[in-house]
PDB file of N, CA and C in Angstrom:
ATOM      1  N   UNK A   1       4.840 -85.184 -60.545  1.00  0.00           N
ATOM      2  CA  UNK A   1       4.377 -86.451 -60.021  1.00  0.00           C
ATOM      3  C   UNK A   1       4.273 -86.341 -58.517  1.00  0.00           C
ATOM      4  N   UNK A   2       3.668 -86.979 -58.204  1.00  0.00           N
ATOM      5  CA  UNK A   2       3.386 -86.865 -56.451  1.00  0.00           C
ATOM      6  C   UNK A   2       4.253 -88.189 -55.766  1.00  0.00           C
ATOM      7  N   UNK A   3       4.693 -87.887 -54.805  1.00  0.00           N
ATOM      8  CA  UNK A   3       4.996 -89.229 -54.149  1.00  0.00           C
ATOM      9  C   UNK A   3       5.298 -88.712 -52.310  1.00  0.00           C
ATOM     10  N   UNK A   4       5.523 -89.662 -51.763  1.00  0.00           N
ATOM     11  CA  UNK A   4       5.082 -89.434 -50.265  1.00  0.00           C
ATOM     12  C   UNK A   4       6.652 -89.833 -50.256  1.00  0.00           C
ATOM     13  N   UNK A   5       7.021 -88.694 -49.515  1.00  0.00           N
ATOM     14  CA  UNK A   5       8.209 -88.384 -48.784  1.00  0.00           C
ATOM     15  C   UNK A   5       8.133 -88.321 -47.353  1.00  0.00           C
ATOM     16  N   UNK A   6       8.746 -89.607 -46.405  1.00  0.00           N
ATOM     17  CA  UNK A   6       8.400 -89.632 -44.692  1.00  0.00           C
ATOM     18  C   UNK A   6       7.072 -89.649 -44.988  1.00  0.00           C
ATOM     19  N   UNK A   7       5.715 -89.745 -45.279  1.00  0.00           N
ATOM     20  CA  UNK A   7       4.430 -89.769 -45.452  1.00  0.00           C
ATOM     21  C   UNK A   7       3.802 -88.576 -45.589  1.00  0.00           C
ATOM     22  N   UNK A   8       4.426 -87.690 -46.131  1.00  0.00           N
ATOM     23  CA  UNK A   8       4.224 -86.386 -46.704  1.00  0.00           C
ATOM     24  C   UNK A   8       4.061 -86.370 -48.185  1.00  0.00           C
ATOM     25  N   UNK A   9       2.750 -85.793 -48.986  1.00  0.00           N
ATOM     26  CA  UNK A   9       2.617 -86.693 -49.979  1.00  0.00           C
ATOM     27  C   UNK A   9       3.445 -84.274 -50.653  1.00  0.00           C
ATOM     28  N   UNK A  10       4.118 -84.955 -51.792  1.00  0.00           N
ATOM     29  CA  UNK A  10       5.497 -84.148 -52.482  1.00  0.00           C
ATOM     30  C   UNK A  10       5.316 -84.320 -53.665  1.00  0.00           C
ATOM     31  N   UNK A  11       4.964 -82.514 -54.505  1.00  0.00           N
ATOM     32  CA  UNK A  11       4.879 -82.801 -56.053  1.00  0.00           C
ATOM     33  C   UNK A  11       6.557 -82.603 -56.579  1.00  0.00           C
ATOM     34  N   UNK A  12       6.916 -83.564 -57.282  1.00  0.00           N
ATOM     35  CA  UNK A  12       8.336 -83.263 -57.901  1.00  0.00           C
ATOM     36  C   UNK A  12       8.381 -83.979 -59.452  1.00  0.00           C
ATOM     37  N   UNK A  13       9.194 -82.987 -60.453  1.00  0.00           N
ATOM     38  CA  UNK A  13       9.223 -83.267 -61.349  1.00  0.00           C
ATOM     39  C   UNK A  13       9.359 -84.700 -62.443  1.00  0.00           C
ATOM     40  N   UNK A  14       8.272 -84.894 -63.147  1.00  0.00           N
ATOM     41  CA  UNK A  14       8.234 -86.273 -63.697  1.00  0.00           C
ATOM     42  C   UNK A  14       9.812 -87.021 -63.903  1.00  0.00           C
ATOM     43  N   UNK A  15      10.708 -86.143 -63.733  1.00  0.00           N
ATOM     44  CA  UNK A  15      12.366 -86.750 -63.932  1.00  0.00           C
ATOM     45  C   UNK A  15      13.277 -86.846 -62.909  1.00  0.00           C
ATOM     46  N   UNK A  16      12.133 -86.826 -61.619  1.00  0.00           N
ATOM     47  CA  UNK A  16      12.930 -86.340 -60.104  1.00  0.00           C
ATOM     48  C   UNK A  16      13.607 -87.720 -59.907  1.00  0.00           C
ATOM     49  N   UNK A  17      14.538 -87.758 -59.050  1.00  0.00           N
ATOM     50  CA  UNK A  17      15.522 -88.957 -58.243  1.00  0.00           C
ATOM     51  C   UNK A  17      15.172 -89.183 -57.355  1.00  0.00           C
ATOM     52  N   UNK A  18      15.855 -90.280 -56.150  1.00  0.00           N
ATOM     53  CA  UNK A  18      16.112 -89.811 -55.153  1.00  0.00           C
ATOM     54  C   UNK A  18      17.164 -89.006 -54.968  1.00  0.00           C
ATOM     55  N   UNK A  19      18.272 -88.401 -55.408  1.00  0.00           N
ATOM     56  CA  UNK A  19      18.687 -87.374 -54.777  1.00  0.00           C
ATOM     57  C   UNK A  19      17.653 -86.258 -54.518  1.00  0.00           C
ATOM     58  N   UNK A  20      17.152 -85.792 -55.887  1.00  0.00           N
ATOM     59  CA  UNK A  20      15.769 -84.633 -55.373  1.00  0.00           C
ATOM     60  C   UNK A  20      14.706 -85.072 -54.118  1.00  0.00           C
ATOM     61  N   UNK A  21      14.759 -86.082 -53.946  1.00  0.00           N
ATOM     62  CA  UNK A  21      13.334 -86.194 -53.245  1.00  0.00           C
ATOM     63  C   UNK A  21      14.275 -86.017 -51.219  1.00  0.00           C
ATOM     64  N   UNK A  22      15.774 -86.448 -51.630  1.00  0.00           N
ATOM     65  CA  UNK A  22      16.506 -86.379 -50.181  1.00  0.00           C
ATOM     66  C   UNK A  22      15.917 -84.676 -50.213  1.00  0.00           C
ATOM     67  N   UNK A  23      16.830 -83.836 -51.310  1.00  0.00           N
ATOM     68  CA  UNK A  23      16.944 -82.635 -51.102  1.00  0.00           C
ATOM     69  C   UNK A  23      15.684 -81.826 -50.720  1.00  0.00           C
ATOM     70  N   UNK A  24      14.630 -82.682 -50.723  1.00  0.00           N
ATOM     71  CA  UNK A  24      13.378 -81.999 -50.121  1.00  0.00           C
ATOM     72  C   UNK A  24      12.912 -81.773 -48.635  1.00  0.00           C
ATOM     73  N   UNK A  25      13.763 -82.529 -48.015  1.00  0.00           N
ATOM     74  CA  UNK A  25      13.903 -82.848 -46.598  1.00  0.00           C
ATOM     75  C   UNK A  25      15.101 -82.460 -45.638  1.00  0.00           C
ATOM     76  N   UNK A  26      16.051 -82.413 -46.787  1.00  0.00           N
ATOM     77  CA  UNK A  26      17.830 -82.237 -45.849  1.00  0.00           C
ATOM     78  C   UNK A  26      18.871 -81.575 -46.949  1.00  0.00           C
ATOM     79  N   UNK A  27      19.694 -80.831 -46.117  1.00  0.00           N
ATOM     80  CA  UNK A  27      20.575 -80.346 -47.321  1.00  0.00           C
ATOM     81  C   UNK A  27      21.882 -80.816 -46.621  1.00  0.00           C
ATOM     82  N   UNK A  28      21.751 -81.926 -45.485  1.00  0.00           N
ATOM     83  CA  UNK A  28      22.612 -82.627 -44.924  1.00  0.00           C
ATOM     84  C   UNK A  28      23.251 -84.151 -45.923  1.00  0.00           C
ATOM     85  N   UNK A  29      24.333 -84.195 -46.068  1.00  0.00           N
ATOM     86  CA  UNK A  29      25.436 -84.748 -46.428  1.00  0.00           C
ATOM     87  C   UNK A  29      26.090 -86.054 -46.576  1.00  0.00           C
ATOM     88  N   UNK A  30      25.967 -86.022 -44.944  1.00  0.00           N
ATOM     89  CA  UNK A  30      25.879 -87.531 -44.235  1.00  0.00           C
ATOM     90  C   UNK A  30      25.254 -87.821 -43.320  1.00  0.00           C
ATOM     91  N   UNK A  31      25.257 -89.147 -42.965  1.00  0.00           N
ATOM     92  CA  UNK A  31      24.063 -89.888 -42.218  1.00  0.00           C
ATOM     93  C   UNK A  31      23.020 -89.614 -42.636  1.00  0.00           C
ATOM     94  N   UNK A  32      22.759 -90.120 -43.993  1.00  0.00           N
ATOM     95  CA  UNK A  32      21.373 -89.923 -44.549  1.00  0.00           C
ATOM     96  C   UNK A  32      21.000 -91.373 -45.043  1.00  0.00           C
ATOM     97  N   UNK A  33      20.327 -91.977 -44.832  1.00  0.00           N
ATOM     98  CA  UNK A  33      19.896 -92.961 -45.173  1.00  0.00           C
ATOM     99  C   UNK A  33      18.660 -93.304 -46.294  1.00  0.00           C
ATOM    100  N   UNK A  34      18.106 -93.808 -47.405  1.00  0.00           N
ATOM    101  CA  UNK A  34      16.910 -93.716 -48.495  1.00  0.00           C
ATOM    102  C   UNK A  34      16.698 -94.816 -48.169  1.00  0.00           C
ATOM    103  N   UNK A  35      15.419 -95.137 -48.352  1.00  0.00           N
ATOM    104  CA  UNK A  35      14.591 -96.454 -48.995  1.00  0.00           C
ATOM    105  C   UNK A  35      13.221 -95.853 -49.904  1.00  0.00           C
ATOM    106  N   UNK A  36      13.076 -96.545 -50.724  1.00  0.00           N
ATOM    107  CA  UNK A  36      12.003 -96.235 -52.061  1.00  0.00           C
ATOM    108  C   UNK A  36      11.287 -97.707 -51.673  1.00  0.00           C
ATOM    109  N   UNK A  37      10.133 -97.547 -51.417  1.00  0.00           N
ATOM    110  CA  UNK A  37       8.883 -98.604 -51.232  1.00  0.00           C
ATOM    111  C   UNK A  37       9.755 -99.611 -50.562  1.00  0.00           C
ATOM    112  N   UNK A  38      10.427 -99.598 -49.792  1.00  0.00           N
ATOM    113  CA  UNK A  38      10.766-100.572 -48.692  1.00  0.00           C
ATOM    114  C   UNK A  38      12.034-101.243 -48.932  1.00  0.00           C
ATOM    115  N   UNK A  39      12.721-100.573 -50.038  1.00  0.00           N
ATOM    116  CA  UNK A  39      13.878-101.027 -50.029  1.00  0.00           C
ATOM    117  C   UNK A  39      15.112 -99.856 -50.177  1.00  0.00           C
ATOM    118  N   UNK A  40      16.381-100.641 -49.660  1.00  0.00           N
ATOM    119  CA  UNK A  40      16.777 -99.173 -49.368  1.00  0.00           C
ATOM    120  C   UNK A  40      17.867 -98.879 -50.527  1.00  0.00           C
ATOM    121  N   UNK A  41      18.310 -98.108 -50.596  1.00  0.00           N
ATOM    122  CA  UNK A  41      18.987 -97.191 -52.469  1.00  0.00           C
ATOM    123  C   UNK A  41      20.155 -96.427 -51.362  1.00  0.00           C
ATOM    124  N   UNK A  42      21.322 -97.626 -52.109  1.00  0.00           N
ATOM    125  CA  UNK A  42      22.700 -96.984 -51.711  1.00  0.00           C
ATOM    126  C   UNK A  42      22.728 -95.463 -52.021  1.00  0.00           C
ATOM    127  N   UNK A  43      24.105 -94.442 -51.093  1.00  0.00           N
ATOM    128  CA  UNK A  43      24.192 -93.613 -51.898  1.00  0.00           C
ATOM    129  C   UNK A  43      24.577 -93.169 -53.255  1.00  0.00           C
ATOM    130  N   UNK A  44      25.423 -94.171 -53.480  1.00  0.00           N
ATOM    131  CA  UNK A  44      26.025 -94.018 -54.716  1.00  0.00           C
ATOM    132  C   UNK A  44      25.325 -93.956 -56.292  1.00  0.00           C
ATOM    133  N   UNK A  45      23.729 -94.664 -55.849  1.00  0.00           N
ATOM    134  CA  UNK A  45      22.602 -95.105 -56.694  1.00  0.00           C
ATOM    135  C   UNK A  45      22.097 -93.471 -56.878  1.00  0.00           C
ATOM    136  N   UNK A  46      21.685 -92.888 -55.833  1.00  0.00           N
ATOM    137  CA  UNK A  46      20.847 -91.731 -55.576  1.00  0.00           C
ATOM    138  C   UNK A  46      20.134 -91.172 -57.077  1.00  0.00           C
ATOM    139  N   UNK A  47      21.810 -90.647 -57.571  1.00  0.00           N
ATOM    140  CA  UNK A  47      21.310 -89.732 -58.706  1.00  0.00           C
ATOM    141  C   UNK A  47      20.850 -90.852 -60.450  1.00  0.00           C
ATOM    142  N   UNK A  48      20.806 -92.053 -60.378  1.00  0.00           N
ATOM    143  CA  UNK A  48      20.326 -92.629 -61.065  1.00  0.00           C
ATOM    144  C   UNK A  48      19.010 -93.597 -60.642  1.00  0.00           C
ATOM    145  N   UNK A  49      18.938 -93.210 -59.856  1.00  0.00           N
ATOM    146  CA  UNK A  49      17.458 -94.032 -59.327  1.00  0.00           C
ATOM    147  C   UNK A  49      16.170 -93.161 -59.836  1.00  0.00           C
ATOM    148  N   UNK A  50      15.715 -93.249 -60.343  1.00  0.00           N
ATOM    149  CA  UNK A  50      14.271 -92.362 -60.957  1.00  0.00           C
ATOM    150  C   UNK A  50      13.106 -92.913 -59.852  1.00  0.00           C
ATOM    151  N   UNK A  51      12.245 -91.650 -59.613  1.00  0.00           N
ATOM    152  CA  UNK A  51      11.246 -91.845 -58.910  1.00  0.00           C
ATOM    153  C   UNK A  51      10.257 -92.151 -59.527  1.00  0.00           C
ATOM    154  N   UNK A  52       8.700 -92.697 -59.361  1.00  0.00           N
ATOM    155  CA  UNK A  52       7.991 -93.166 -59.965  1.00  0.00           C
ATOM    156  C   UNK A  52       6.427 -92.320 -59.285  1.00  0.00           C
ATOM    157  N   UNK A  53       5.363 -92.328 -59.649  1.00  0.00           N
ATOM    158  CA  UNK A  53       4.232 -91.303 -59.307  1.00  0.00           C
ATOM    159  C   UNK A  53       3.722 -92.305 -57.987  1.00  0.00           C
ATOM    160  N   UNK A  54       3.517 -91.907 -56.809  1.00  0.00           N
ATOM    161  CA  UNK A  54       3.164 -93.056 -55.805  1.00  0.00           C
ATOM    162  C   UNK A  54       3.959 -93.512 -55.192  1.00  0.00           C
ATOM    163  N   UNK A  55       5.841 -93.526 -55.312  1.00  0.00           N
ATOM    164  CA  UNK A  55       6.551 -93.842 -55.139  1.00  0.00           C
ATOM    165  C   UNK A  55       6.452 -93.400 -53.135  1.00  0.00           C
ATOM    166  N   UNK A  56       7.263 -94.646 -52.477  1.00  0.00           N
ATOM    167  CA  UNK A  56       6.722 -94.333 -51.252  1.00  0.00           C
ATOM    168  C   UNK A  56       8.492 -93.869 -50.676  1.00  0.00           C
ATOM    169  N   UNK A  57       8.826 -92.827 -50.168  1.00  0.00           N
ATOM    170  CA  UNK A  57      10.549 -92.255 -50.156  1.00  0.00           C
ATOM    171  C   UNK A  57      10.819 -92.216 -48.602  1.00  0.00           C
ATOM    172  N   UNK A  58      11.516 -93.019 -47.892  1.00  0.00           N
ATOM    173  CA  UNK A  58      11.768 -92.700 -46.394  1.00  0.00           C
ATOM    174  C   UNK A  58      13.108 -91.976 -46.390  1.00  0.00           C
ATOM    175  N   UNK A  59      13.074 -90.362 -45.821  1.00  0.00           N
ATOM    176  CA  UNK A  59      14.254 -90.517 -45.912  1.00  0.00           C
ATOM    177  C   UNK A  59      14.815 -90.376 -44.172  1.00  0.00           C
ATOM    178  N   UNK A  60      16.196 -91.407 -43.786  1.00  0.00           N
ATOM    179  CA  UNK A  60      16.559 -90.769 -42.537  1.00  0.00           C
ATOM    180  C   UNK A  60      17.412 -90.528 -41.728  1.00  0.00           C
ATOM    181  N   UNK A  61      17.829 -89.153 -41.211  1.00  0.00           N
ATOM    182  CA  UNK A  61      18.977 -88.683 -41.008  1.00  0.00           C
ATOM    183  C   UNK A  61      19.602 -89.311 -39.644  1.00  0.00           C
ATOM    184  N   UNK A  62      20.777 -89.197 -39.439  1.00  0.00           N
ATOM    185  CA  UNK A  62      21.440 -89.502 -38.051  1.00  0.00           C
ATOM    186  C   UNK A  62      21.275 -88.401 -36.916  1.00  0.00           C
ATOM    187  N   UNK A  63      21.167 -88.594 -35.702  1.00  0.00           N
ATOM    188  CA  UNK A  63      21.199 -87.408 -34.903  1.00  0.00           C
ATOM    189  C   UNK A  63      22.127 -87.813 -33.990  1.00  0.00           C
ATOM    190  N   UNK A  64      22.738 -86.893 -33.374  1.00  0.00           N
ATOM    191  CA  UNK A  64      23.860 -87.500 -32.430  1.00  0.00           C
ATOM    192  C   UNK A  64      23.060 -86.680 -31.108  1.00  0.00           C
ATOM    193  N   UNK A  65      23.632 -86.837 -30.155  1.00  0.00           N
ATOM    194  CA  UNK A  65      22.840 -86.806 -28.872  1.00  0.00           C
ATOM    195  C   UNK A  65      23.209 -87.933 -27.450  1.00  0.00           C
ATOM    196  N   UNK A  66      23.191 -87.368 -26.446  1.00  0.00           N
ATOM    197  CA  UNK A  66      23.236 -88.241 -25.763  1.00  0.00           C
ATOM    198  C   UNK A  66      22.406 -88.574 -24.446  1.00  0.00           C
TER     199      UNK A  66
END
């Protein structure tokens, strides 16, 4: 299925999550933040949230810096 990850359009399997669709972007841990079409998906949801074909995935990390 295709879906736009950060506006990067991403083929992932018709049974993908958002955990898969994070892991396409970060293999970081914390300070990761999801939203799926404009709303945002605790972490705890991740691995039961199913993605959908079109599905729109922001994902976004923390940076520290000063």
């Amino acid at each position: 299925m295709n879906v736009l990850i950060n506006g990067v359009p991403h083929d992932l399997p018709a049974d993908a999550t958002v955990r898969r669709a994070v892991q396409e972007l970060t293999s970081a841990v914390a300070g990761v933040a999801v939203a799926v079409n404009d709303e945002v998906v605790r972490r705890g949801a991740w691995d039961s949230t199913p993605l959908s074909e079109h599905d729109r995935v922001e994902v976004l990390t923390a940076v520290q810096g000063g």
